[in-house]
C-alpha atoms as a PDB file:
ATOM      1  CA  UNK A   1      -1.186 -96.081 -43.738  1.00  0.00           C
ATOM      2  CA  UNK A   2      -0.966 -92.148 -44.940  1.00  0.00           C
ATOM      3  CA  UNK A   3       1.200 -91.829 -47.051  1.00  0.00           C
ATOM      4  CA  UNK A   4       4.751 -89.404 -45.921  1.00  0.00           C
ATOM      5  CA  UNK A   5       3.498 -86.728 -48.565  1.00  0.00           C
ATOM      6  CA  UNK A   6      -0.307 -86.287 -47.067  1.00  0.00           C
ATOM      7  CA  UNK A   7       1.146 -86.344 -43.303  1.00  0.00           C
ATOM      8  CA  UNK A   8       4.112 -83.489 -44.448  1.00  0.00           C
ATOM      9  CA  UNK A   9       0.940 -81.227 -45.627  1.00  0.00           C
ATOM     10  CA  UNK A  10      -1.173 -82.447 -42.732  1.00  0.00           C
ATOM     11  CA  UNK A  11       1.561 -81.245 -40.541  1.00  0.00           C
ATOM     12  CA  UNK A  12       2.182 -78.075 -42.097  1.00  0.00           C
ATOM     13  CA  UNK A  13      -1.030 -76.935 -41.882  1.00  0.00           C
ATOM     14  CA  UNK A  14      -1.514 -77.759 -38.535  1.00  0.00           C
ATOM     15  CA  UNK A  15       1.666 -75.532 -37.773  1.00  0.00           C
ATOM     16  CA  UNK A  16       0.347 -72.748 -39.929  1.00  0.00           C
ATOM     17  CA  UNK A  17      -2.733 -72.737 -37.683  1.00  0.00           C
ATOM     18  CA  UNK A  18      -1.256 -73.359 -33.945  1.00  0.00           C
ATOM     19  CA  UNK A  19       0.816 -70.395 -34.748  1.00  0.00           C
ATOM     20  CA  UNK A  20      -2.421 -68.677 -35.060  1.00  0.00           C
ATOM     21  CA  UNK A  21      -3.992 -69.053 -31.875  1.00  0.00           C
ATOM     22  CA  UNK A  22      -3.892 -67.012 -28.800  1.00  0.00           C
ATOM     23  CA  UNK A  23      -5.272 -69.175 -25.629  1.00  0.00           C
ATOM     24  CA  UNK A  24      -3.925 -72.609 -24.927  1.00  0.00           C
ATOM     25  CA  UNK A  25      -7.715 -74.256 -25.078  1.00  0.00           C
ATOM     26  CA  UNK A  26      -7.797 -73.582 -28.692  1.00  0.00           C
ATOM     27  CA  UNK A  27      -4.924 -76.131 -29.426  1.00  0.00           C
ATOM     28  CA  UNK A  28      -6.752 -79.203 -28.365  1.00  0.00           C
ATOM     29  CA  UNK A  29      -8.981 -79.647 -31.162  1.00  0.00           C
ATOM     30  CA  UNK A  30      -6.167 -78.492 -33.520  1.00  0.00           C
ATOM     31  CA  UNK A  31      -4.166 -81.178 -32.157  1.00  0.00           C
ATOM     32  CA  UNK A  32      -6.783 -83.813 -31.780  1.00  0.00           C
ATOM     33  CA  UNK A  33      -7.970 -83.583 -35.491  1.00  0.00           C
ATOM     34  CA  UNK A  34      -4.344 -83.777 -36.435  1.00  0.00           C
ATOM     35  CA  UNK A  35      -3.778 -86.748 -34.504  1.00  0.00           C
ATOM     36  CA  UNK A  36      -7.243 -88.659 -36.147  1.00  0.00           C
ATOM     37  CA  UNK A  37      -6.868 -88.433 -39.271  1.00  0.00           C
ATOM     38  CA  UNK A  38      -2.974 -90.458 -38.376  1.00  0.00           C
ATOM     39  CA  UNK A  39      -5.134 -92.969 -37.215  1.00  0.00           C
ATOM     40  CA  UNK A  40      -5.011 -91.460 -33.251  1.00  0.00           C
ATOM     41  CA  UNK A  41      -7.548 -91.119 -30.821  1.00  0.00           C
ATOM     42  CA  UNK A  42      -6.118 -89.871 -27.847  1.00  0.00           C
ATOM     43  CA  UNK A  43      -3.266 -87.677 -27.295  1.00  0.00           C
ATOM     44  CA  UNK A  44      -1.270 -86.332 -24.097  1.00  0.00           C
ATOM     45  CA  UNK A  45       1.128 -83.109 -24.206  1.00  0.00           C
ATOM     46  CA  UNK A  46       2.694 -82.821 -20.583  1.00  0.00           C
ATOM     47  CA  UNK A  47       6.014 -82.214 -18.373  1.00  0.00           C
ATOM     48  CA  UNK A  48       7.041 -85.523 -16.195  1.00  0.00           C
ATOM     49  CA  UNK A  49       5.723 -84.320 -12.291  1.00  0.00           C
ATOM     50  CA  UNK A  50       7.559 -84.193  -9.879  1.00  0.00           C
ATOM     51  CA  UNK A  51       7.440 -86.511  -7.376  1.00  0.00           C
ATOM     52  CA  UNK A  52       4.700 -85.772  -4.859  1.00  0.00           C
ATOM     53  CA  UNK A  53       3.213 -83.414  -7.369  1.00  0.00           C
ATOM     54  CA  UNK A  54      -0.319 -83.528  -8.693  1.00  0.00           C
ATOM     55  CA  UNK A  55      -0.458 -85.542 -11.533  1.00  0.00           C
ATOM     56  CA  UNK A  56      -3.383 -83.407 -12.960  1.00  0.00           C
ATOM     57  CA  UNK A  57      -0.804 -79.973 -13.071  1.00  0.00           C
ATOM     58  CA  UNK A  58       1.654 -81.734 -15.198  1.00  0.00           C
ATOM     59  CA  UNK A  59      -1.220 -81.532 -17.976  1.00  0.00           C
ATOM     60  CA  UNK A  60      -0.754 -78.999 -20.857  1.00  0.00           C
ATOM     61  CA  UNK A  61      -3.375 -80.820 -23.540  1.00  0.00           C
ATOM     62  CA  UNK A  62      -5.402 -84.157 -22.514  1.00  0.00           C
ATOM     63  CA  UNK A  63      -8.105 -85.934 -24.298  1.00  0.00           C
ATOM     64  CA  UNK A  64      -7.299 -89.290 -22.463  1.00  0.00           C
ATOM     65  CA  UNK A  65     -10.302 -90.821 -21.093  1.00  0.00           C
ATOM     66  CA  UNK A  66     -11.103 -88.899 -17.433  1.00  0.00           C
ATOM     67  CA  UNK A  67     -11.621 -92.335 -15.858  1.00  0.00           C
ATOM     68  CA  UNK A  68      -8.118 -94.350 -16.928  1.00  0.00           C
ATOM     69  CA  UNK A  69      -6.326 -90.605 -15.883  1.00  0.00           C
ATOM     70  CA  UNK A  70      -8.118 -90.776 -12.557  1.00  0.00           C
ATOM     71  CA  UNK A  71      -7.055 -94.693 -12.183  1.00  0.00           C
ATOM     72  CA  UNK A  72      -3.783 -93.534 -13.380  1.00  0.00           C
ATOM     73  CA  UNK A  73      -2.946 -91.026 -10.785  1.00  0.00           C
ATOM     74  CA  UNK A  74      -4.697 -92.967  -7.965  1.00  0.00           C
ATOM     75  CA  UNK A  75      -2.135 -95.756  -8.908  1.00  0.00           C
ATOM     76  CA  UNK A  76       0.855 -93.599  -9.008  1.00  0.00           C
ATOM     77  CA  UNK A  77       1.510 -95.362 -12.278  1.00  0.00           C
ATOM     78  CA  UNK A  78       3.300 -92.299 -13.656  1.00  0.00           C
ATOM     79  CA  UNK A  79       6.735 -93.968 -11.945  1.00  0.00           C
ATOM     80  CA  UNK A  80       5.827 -96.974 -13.414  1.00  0.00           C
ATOM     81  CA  UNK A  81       4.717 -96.233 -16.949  1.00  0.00           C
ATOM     82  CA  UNK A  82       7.024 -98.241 -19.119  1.00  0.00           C
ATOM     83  CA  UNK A  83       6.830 -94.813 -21.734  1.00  0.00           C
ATOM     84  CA  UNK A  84       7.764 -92.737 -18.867  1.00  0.00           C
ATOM     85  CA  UNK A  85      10.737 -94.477 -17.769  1.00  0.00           C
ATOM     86  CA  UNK A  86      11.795 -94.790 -22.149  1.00  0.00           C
ATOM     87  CA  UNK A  87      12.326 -91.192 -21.408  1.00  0.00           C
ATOM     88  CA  UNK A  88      15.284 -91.670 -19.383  1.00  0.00           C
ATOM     89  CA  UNK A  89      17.471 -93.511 -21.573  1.00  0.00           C
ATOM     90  CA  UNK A  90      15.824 -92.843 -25.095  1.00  0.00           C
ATOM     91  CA  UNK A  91      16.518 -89.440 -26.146  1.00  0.00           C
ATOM     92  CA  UNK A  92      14.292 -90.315 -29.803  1.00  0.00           C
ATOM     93  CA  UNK A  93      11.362 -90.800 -30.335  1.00  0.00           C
ATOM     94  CA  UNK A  94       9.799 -93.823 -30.251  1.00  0.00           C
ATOM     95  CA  UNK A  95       6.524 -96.515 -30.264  1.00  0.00           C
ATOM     96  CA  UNK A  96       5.094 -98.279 -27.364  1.00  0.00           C
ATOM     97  CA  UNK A  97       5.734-101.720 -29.305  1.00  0.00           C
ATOM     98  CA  UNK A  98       9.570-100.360 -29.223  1.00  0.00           C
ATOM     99  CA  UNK A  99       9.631-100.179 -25.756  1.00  0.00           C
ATOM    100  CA  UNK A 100       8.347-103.666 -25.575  1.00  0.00           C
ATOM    101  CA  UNK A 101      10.895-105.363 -28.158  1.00  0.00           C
ATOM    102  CA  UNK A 102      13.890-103.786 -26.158  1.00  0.00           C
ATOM    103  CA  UNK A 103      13.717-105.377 -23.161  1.00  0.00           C
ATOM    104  CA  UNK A 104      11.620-107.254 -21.082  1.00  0.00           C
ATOM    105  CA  UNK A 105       8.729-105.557 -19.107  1.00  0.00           C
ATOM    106  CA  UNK A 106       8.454-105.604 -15.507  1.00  0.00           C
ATOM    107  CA  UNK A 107       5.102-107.045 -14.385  1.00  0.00           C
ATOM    108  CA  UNK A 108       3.841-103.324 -13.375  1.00  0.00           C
ATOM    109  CA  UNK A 109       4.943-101.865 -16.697  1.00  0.00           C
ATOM    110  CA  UNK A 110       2.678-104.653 -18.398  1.00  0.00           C
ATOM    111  CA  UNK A 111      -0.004-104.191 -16.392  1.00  0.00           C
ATOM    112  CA  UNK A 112      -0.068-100.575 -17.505  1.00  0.00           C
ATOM    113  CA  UNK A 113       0.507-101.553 -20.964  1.00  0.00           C
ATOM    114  CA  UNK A 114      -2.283-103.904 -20.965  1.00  0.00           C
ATOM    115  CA  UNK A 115      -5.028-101.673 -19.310  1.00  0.00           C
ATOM    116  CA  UNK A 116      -4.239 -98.986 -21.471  1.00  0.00           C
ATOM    117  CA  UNK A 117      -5.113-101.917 -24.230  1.00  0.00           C
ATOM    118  CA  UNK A 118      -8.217-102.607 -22.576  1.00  0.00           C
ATOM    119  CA  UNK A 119      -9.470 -99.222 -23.003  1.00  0.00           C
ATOM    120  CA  UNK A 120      -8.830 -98.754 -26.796  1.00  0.00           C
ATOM    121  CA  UNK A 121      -4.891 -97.658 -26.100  1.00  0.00           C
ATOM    122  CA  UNK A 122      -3.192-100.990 -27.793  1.00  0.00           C
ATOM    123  CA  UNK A 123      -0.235 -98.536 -29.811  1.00  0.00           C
ATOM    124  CA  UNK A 124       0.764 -94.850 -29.596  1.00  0.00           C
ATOM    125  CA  UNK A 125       3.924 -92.744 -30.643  1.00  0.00           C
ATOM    126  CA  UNK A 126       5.630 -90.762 -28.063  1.00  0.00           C
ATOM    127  CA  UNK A 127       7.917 -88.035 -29.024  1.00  0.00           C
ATOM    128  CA  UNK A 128      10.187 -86.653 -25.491  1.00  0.00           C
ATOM    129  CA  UNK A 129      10.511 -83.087 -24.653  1.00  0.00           C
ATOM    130  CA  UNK A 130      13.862 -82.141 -22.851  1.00  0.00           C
ATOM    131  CA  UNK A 131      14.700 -78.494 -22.010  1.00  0.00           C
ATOM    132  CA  UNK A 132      17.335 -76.462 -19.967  1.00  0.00           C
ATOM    133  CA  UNK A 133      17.377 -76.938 -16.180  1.00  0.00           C
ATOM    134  CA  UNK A 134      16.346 -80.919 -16.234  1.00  0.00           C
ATOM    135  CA  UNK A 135      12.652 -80.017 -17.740  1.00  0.00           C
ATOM    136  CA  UNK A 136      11.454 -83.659 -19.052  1.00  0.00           C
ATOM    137  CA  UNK A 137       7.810 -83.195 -20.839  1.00  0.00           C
ATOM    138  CA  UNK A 138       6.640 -85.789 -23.876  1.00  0.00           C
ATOM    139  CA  UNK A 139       3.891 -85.637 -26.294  1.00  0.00           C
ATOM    140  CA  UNK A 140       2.208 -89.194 -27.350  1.00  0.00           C
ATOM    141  CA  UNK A 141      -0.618 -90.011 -29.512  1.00  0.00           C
ATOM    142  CA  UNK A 142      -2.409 -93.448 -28.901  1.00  0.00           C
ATOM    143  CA  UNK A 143      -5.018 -95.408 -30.623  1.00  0.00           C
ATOM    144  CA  UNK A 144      -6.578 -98.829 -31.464  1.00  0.00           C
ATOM    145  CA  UNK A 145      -4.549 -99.091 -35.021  1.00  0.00           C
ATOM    146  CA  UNK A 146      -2.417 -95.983 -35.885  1.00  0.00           C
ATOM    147  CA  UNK A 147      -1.925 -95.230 -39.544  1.00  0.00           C
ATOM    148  CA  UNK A 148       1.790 -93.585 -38.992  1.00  0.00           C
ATOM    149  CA  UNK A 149       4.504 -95.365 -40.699  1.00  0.00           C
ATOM    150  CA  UNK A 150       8.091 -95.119 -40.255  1.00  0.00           C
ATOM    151  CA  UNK A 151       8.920 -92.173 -42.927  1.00  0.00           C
ATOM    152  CA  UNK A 152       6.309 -89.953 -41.697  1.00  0.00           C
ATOM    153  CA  UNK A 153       7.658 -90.188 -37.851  1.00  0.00           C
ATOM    154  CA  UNK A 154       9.743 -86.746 -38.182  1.00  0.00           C
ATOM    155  CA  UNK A 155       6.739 -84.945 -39.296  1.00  0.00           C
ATOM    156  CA  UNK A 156       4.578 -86.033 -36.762  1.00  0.00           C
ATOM    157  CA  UNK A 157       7.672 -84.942 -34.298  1.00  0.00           C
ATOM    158  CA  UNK A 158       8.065 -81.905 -35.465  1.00  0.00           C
ATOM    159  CA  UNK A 159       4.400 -81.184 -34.872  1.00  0.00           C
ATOM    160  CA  UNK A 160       4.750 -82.768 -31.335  1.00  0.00           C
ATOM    161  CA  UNK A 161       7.599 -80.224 -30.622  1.00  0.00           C
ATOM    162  CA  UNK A 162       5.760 -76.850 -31.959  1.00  0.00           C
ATOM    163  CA  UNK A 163       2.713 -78.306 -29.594  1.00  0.00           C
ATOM    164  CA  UNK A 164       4.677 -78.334 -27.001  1.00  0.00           C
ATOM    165  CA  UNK A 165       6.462 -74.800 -27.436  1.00  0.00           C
ATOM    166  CA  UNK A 166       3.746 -73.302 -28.580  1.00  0.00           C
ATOM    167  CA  UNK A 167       1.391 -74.660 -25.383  1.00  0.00           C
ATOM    168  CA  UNK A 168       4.264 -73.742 -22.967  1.00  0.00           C
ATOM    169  CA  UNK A 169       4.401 -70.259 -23.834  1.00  0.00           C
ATOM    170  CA  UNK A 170       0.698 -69.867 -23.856  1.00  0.00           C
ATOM    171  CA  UNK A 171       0.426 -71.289 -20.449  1.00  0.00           C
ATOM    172  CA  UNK A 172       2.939 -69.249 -19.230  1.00  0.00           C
ATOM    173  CA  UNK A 173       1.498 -65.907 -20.610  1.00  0.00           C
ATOM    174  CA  UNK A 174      -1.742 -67.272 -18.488  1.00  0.00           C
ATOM    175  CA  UNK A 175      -0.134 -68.070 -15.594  1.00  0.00           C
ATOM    176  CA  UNK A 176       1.720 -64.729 -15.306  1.00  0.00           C
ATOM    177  CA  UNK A 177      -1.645 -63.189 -15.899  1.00  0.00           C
ATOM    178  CA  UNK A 178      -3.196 -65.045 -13.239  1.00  0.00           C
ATOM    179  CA  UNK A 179      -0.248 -65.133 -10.305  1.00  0.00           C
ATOM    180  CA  UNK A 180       0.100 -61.814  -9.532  1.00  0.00           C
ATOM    181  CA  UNK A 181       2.905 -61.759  -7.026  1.00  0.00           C
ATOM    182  CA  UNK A 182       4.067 -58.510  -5.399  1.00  0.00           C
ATOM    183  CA  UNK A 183       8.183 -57.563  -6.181  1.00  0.00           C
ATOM    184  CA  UNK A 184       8.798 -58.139  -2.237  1.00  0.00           C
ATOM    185  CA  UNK A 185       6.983 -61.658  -2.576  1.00  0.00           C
ATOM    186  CA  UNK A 186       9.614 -62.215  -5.575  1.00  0.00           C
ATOM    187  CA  UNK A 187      12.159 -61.440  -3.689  1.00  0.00           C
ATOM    188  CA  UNK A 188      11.848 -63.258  -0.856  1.00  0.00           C
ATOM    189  CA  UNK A 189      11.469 -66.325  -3.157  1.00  0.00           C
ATOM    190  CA  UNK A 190      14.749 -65.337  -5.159  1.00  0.00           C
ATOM    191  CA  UNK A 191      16.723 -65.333  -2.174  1.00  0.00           C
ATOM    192  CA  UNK A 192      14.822 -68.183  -1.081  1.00  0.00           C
ATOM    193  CA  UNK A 193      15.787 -69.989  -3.896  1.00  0.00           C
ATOM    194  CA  UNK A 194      19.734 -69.084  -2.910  1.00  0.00           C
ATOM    195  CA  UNK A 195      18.723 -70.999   0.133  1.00  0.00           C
ATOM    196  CA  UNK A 196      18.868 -68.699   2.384  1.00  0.00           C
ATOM    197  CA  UNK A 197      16.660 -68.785   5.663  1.00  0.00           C
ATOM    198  CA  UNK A 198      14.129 -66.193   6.576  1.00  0.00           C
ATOM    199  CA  UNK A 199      16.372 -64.845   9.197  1.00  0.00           C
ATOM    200  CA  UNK A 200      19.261 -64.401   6.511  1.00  0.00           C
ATOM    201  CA  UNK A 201      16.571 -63.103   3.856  1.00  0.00           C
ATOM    202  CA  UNK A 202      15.047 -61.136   6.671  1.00  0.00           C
ATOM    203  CA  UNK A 203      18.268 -59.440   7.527  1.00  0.00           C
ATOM    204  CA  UNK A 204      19.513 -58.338   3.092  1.00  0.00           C
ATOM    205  CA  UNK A 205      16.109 -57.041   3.018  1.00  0.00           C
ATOM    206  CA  UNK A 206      15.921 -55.149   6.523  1.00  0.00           C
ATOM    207  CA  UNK A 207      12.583 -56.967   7.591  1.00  0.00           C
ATOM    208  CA  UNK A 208      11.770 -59.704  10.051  1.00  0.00           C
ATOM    209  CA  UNK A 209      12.267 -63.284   9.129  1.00  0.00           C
ATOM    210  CA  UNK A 210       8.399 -63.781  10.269  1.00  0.00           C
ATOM    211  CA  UNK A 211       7.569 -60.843   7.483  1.00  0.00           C
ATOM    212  CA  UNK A 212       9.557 -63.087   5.407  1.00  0.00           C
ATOM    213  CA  UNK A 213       7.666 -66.010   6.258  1.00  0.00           C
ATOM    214  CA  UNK A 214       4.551 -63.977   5.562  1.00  0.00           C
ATOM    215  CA  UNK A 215       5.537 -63.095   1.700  1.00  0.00           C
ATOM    216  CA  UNK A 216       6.575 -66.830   1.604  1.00  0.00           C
ATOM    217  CA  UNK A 217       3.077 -68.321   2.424  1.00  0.00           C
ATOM    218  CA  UNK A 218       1.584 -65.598   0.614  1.00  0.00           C
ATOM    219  CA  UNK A 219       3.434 -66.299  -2.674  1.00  0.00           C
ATOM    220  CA  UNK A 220       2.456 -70.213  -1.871  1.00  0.00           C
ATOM    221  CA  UNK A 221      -0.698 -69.401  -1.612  1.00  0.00           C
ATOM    222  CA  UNK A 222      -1.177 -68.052  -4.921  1.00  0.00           C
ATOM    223  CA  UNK A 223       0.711 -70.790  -7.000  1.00  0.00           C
ATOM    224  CA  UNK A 224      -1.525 -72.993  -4.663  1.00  0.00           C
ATOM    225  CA  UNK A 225       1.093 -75.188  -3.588  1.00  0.00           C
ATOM    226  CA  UNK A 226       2.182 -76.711  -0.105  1.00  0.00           C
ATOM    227  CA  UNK A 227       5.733 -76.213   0.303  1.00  0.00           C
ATOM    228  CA  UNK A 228       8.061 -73.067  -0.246  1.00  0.00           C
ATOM    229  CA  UNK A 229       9.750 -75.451  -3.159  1.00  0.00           C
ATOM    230  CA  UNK A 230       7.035 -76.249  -5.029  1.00  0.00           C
ATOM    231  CA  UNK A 231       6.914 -72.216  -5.072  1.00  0.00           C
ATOM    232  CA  UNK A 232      10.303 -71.694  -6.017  1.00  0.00           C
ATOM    233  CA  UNK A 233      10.029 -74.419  -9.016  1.00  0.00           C
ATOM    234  CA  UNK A 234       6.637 -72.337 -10.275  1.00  0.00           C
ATOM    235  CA  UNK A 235       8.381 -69.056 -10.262  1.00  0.00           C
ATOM    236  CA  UNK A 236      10.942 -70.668 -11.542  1.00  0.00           C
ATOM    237  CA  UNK A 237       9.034 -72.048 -14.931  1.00  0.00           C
ATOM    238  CA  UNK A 238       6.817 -69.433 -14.907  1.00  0.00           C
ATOM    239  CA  UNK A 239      10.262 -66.501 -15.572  1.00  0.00           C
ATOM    240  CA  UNK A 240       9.801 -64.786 -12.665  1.00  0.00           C
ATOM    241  CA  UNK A 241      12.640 -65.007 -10.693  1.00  0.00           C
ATOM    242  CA  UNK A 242      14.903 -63.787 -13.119  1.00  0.00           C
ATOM    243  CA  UNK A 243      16.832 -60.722 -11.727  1.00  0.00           C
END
């Protein structure tokens, strides 16, 4: 085990240099040498998808094996996952042998369990992430034979949480760099959101509902999503329907 006073310094400096950094890339070997020398070798920051969603967007720092993510998705395991569903009705953090002592597993949520074994996965420590408007995101370190004990949890939280802040706004500065959606685009999806129908937004804005529908598809296009909802919800984390 490392002892509480190493992992309070360990997490300190870790802080002191995420605060640092100005592109979302350069926290994942920040993170990731945090997380070894607890004893980790694979950690996960990410919001819980929605469902339907792409697995692979919820992402905001993986070093997961490629293959058992892949596997993961294809299985739509992510409804599953025994850590997942912990979420819902543990607000603390908390181990994956917790999960296990507190009730019994279903047979899927073993099966998960014991393929993530399989692959080096046996323990990890998940911290959950819960923000205004519903937002559900966790952070969880895995690994063959962790080193964290019991005192040294709140650090290691506390360095979860400032991850997870600190990747959120990053992504978002990117994003906003990268969607560039015209004010008439924005619109349309603000009044969307209201949910009104083209013909309604289409008449406050003194254009056609199919120039409506036009901005709509547009704006869809750019967030690369399929449905005028999935739009809404990536304006809507991204700040930009705001009035």
């Amino acid at each position: 085990m490392v002892a509480q006073r190493e992992v309070e310094l360990l997490t300190l400096d870790f802080v002191g240099k995420l605060n640092t950094i100005e592109g979302s890339q350069a926290a994942l070997p920040l993170f990731s040498a945090y997380a070894e020398k607890l004893g980790f070798t694979n950690a996960i920051c990410m919001r819980v998808p929605e469902p339907g969603e792409d697995l692979n967007s919820s992402f905001l720092l993986n070093t997961y094996p490629q293959e058992w993510v892949r596997h993961y998705g294809e299985k739509g395991y992510i409804s599953s996952d025994p850590v997942v569903r912990e979420l819902f009705v543990n607000y603390d953090p908390f181990s994956w042998s917790e999960v296990a002592a507190r009730r019994e597993l279903a047979p899927i949520e073993r099966q998960i369990m014991d393929e993530c074994a399989d692959i080096g996965l046996r323990q990890g420590f998940t911290v959950p992430i819960y923000q205004a408007g519903g937002y559900t995101g966790l952070v969880s370190l895995a690994g063959r034979e962790p080193m964290l004990n019991d005192e040294s949890r709140g650090a290691v939280t506390l360095a979860s949480i400032y991850l997870h802040n600190k990747l959120t706004t990053l992504r978002r500065r990117e994003a906003q760099n990268h969607f560039d959606l015209t004010e008439r685009e924005l619109e349309c999806l603000r009044w969307a959101a209201n949910g009104k129908s083209d013909w309604e937004i289409g008449h406050i804005l003194l254009i056609s509902a199919k120039t409506v529908n036009y901005h709509i598809e547009n704006a869809k296009r750019k967030f690369g999503v399929a449905t005028r909802v999935q739009a809404i919800v990536a304006a809507l984390r991204l700040g930009r329907l705001a009035n």
